[in-house]
C-alpha atoms as a PDB file:
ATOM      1  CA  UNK A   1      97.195 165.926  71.964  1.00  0.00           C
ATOM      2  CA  UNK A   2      94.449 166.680  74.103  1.00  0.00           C
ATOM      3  CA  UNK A   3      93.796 164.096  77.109  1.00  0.00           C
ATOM      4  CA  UNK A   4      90.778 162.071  76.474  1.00  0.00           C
ATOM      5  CA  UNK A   5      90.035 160.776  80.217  1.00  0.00           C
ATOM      6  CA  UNK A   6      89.986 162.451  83.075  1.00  0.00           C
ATOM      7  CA  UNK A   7      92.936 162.027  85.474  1.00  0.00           C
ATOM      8  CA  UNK A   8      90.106 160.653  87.866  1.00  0.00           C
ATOM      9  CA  UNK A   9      89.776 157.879  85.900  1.00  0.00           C
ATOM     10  CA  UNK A  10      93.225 156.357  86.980  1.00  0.00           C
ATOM     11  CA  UNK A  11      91.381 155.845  90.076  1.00  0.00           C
ATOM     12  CA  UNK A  12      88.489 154.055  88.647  1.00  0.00           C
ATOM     13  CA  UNK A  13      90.266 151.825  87.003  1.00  0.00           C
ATOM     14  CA  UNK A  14      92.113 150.545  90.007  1.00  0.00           C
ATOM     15  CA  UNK A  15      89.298 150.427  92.003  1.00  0.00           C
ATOM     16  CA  UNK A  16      87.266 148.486  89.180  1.00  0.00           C
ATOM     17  CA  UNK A  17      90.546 145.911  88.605  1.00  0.00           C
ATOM     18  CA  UNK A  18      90.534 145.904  92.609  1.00  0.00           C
ATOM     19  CA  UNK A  19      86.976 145.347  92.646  1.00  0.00           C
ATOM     20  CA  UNK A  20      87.107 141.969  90.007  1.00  0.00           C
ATOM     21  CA  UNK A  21      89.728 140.612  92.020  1.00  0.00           C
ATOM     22  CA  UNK A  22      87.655 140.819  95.344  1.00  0.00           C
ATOM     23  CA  UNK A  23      84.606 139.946  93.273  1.00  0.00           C
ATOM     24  CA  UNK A  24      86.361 136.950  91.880  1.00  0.00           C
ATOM     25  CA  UNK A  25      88.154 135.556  95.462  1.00  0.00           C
ATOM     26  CA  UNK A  26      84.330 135.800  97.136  1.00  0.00           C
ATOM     27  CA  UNK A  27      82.943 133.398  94.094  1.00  0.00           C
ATOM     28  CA  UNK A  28      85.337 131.267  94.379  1.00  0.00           C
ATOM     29  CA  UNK A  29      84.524 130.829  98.186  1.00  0.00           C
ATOM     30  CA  UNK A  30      81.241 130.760  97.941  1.00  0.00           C
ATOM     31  CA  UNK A  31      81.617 127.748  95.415  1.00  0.00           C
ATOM     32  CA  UNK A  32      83.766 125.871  97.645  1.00  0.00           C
ATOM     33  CA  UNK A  33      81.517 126.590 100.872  1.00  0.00           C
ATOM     34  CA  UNK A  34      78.861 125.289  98.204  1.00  0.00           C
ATOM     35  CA  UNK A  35      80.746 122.212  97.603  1.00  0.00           C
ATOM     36  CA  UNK A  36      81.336 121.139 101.215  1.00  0.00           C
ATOM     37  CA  UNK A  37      77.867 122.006 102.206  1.00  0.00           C
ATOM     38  CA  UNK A  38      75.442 119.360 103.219  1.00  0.00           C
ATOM     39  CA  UNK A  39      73.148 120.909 100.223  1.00  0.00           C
ATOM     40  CA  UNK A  40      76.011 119.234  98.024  1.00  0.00           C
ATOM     41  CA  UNK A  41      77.287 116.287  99.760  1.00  0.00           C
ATOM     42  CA  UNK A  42      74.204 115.038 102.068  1.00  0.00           C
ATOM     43  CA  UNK A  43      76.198 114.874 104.949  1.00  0.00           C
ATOM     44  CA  UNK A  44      74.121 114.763 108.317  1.00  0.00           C
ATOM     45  CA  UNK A  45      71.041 114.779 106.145  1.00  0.00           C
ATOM     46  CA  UNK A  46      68.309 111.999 107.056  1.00  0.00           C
ATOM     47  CA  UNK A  47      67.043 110.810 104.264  1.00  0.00           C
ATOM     48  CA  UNK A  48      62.965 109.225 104.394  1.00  0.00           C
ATOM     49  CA  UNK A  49      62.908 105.330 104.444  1.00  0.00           C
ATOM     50  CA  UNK A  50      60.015 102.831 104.075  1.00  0.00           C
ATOM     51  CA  UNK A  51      60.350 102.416 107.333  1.00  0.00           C
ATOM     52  CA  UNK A  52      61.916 104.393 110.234  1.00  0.00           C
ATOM     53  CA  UNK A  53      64.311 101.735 110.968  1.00  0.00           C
ATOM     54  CA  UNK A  54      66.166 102.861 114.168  1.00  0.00           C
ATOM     55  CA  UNK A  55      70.082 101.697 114.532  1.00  0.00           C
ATOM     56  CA  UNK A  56      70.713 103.397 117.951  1.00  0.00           C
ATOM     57  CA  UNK A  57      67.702 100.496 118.738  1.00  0.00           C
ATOM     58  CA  UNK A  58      68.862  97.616 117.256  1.00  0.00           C
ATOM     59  CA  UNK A  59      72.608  97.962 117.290  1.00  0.00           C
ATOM     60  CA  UNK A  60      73.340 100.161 120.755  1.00  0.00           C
ATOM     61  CA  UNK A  61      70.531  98.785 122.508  1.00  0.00           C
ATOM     62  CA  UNK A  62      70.201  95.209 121.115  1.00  0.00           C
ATOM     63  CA  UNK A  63      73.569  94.804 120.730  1.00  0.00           C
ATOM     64  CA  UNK A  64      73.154  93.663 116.997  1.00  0.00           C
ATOM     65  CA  UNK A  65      76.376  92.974 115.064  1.00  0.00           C
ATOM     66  CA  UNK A  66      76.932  94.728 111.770  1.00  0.00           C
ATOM     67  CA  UNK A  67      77.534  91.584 109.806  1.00  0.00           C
ATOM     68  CA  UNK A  68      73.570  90.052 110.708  1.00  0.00           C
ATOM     69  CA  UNK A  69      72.222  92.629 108.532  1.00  0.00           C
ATOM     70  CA  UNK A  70      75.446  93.521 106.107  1.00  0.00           C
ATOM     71  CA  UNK A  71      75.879  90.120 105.523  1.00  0.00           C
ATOM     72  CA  UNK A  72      78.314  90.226 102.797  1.00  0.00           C
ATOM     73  CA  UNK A  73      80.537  93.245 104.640  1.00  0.00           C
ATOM     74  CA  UNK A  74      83.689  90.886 104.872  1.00  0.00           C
ATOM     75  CA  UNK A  75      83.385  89.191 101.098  1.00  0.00           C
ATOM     76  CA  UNK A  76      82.080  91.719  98.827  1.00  0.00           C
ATOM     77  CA  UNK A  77      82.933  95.615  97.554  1.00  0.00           C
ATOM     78  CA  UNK A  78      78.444  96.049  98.752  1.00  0.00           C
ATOM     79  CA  UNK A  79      77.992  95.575 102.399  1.00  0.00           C
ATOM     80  CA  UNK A  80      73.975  94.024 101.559  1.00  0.00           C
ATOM     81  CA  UNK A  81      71.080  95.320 102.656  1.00  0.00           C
ATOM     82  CA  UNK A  82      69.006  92.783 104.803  1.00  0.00           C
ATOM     83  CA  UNK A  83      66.374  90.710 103.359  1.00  0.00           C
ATOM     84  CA  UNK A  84      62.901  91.158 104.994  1.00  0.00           C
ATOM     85  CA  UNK A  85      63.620  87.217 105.795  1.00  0.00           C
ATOM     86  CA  UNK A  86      66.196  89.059 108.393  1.00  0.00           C
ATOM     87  CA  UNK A  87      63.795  91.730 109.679  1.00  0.00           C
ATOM     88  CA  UNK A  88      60.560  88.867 109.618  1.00  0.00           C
ATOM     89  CA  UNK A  89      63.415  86.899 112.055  1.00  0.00           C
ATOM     90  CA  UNK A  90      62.144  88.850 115.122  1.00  0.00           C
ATOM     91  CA  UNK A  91      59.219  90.480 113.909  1.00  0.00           C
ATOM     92  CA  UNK A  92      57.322  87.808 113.188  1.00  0.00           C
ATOM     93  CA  UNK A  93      57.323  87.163 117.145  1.00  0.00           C
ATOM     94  CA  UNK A  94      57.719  90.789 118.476  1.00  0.00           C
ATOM     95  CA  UNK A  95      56.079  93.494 117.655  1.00  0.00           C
ATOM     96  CA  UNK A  96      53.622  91.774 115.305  1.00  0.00           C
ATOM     97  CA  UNK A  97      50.805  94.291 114.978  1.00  0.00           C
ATOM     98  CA  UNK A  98      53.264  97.423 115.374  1.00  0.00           C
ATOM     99  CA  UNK A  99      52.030  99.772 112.615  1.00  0.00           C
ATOM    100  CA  UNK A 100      54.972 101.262 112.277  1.00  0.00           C
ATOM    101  CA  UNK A 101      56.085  97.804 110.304  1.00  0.00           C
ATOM    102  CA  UNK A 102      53.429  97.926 108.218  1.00  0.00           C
ATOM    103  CA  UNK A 103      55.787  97.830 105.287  1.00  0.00           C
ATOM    104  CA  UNK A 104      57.787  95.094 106.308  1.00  0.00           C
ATOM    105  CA  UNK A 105      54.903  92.353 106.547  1.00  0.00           C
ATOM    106  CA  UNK A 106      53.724  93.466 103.506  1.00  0.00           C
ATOM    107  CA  UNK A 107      56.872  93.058 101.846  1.00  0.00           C
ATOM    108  CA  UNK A 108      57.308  89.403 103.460  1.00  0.00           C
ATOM    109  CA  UNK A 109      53.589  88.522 102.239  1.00  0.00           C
ATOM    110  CA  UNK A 110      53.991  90.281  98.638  1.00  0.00           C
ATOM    111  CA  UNK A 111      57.372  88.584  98.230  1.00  0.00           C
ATOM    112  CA  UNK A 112      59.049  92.030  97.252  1.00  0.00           C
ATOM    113  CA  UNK A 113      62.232  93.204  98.487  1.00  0.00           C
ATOM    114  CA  UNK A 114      61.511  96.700 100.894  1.00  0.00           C
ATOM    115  CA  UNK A 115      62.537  99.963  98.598  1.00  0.00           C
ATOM    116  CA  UNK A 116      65.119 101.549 101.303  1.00  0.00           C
ATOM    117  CA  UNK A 117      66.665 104.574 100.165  1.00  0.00           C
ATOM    118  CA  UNK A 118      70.248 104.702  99.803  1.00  0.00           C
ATOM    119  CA  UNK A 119      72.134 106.891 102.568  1.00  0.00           C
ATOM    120  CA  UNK A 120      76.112 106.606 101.484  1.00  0.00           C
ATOM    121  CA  UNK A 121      75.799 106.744  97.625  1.00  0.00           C
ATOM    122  CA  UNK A 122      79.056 107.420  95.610  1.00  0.00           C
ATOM    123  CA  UNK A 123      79.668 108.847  92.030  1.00  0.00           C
ATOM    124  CA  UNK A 124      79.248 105.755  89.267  1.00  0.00           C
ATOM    125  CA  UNK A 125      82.817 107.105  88.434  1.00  0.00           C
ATOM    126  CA  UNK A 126      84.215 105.789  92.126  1.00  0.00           C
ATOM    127  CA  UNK A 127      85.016 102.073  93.047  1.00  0.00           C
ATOM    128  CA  UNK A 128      84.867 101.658  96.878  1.00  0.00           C
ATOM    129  CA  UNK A 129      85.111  97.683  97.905  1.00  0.00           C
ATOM    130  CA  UNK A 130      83.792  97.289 101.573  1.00  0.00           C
ATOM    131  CA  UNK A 131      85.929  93.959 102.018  1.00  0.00           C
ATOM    132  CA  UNK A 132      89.104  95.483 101.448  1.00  0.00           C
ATOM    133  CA  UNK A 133      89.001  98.339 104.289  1.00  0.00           C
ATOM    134  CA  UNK A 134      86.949  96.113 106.745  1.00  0.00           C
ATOM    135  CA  UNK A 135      90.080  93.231 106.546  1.00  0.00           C
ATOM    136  CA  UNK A 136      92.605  96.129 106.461  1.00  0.00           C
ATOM    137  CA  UNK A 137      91.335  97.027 110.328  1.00  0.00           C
ATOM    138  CA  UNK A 138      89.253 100.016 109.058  1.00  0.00           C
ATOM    139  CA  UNK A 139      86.154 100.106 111.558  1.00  0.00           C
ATOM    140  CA  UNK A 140      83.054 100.618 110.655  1.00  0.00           C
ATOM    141  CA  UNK A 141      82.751 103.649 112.790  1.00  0.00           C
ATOM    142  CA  UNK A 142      85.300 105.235 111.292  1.00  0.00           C
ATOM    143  CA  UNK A 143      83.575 106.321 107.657  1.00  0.00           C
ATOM    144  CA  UNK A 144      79.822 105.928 108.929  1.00  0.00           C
ATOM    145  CA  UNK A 145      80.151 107.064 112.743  1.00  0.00           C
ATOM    146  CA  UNK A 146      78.637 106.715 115.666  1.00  0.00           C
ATOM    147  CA  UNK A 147      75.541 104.443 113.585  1.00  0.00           C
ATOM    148  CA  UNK A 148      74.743 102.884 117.633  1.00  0.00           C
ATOM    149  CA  UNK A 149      73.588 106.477 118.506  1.00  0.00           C
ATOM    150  CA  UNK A 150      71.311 106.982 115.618  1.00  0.00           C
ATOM    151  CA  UNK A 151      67.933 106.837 115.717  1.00  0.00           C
ATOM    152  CA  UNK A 152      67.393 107.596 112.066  1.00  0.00           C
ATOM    153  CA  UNK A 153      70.567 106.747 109.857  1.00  0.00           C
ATOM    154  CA  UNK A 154      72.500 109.644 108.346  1.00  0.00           C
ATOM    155  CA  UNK A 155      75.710 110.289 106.139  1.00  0.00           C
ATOM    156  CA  UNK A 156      78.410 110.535 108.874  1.00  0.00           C
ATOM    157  CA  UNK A 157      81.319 112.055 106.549  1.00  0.00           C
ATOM    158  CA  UNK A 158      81.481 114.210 103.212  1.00  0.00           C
ATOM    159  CA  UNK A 159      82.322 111.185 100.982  1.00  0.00           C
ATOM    160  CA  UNK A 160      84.645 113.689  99.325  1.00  0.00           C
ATOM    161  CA  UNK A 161      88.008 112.717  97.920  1.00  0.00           C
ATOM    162  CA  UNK A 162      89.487 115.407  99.970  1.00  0.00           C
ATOM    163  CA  UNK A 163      88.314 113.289 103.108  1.00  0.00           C
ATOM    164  CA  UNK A 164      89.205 109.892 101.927  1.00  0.00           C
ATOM    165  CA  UNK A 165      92.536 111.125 101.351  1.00  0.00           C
ATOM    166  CA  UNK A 166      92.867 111.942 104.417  1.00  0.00           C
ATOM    167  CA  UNK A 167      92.826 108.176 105.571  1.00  0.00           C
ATOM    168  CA  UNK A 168      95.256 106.712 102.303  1.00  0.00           C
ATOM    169  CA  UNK A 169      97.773 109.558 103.085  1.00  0.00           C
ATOM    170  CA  UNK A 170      97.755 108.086 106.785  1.00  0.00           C
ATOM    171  CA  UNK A 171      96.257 105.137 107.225  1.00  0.00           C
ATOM    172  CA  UNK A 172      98.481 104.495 110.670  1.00  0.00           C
ATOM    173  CA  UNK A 173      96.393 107.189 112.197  1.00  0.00           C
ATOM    174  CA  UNK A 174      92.724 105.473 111.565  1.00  0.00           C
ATOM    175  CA  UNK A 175      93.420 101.340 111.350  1.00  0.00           C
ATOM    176  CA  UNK A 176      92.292  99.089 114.241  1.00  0.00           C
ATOM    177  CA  UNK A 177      92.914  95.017 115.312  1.00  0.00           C
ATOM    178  CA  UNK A 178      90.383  93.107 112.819  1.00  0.00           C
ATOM    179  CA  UNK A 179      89.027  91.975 115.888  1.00  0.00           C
ATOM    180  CA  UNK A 180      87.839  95.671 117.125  1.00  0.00           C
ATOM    181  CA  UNK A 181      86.012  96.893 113.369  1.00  0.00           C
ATOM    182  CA  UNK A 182      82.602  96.047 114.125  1.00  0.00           C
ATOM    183  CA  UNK A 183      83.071  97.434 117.855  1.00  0.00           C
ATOM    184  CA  UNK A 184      81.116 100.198 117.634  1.00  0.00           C
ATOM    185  CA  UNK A 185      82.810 101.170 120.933  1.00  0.00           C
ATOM    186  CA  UNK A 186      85.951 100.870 120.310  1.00  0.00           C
ATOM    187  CA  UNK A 187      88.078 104.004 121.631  1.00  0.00           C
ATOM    188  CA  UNK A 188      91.850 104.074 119.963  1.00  0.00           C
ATOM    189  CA  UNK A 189      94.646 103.470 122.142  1.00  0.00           C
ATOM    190  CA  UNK A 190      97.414 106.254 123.085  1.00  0.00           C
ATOM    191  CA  UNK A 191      99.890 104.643 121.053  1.00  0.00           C
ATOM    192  CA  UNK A 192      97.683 104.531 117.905  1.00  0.00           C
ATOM    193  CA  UNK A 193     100.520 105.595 115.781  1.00  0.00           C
ATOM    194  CA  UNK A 194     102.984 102.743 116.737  1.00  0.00           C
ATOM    195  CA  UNK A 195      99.692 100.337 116.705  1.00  0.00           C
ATOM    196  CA  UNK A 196      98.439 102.217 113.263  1.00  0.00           C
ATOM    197  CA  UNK A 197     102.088 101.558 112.268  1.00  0.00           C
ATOM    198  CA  UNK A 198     102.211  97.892 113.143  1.00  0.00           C
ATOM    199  CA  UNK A 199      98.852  96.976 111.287  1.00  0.00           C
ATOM    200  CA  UNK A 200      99.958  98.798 108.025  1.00  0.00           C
ATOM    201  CA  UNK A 201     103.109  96.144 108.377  1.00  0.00           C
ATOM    202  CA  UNK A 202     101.011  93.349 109.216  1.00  0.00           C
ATOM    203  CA  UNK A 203      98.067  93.713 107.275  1.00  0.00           C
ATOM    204  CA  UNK A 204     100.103  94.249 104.009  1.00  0.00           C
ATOM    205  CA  UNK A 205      98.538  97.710 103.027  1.00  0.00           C
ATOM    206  CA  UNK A 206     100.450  99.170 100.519  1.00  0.00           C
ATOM    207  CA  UNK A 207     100.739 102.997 101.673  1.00  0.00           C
ATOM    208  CA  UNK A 208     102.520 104.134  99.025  1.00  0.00           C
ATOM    209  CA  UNK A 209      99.867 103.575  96.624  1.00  0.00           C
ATOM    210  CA  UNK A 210      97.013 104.331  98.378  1.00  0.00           C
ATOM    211  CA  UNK A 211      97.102 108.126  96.667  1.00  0.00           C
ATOM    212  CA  UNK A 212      97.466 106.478  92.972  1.00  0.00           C
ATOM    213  CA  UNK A 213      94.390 107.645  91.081  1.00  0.00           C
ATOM    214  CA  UNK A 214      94.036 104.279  89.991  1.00  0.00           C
ATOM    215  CA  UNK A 215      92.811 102.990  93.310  1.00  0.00           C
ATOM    216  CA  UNK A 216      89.673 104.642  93.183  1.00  0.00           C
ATOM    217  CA  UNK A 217      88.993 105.941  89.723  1.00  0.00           C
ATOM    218  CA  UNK A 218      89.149 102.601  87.229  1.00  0.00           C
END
């Protein structure tokens, strides 16, 4: 029987399965650069507020405490936003005329809560509950970073599982005292293991189910 291809074709054929492969690996990684880009997950991204509210202000230079604006932090899975009561606290002495909180004294006279846009926003199909990690010794800090050095407020992390997995496969590595999680200072100790180690013990977390799907997907 006469050949029908060419014997060239042998090599086309590799090349061309060769080819796919290559074709198929560079997809693939440009998906998953996709995926941990800030195009995807928002991180570092500052987002456009009602008003340029300044944390590296208020909490590195004031010295304002997490829990006067997050009121509910300790108590609730939502760490609250503050009221414009909270804001109207010092700005209704200081700063008075500042245009800049224009928005804010027309929310206190309108009665109408200020529209901030959300920074660290989850999928509906994750359940995060702020009270738990704060009295478990996680810090502050530690998911939404260095928020005292910030003028305007941006996603510190990726909020992917892949990071918070990273913290419920170890927790020893990333707890603190419950005394040091709104220390925005706070620097951890040489011995964090042994200390990490200590506060899993004494602050009952349950390690070995911290990777259960359950946890976070109910």
């Amino acid at each position: 029987m006469a050949q029908i291809f060419h014997p060239a074709m042998n090599v086309v054929s590799r090349a061309s399965i060769f080819g796919f492969v290559f074709i198929l690996g560079f997809v693939g990684w440009v998906g998953a650069t996709l995926d941990r880009s800030p195009y995807t997950t928002d991180q570092g991204v500052v987002k456009d507020q009602p008003v340029p509210f300044s944390h590296e202000h208020h909490v590195g230079g004031l010295g304002i405490d997490c829990r006067y604006c997050h009121t509910s932090v300790e108590q609730s899975r939502f760490a609250g936003m503050p009221a414009t009561k909270t804001c109207m606290t010092c700005h209704s002495v200081i700063w008075t005329n500042a245009q800049l909180l224009e928005p804010v004294r027309q929310s206190w006279a309108k009665a109408e809560p200020i529209p901030w846009v959300r920074v660290h926003n989850l999928p509906d199909f994750v359940y995060f509950n702020h009270s738990i990690h704060v009295n478990k010794g996680v810090g502050c800090s530690t998911c939404h970073g260095p928020v005292d050095k910030m003028p305007l407020m941006y996603q510190y992390a990726s909020l992917q599982m892949e990071w918070c997995l990273e913290c419920h496969r170890a927790p020893e590595k990333y707890l603190r005292p419950r005394s040091e999680v709104f220390n925005m200072a706070y620097v951890p100790p040489p011995d964090q293991r042994d200390l990490g180690a200590k506060l899993v013990e004494n602050y009952h977390v349950r390690k070995e189910q911290l990777t259960n799907c359950s946890v976070c997907h109910r």
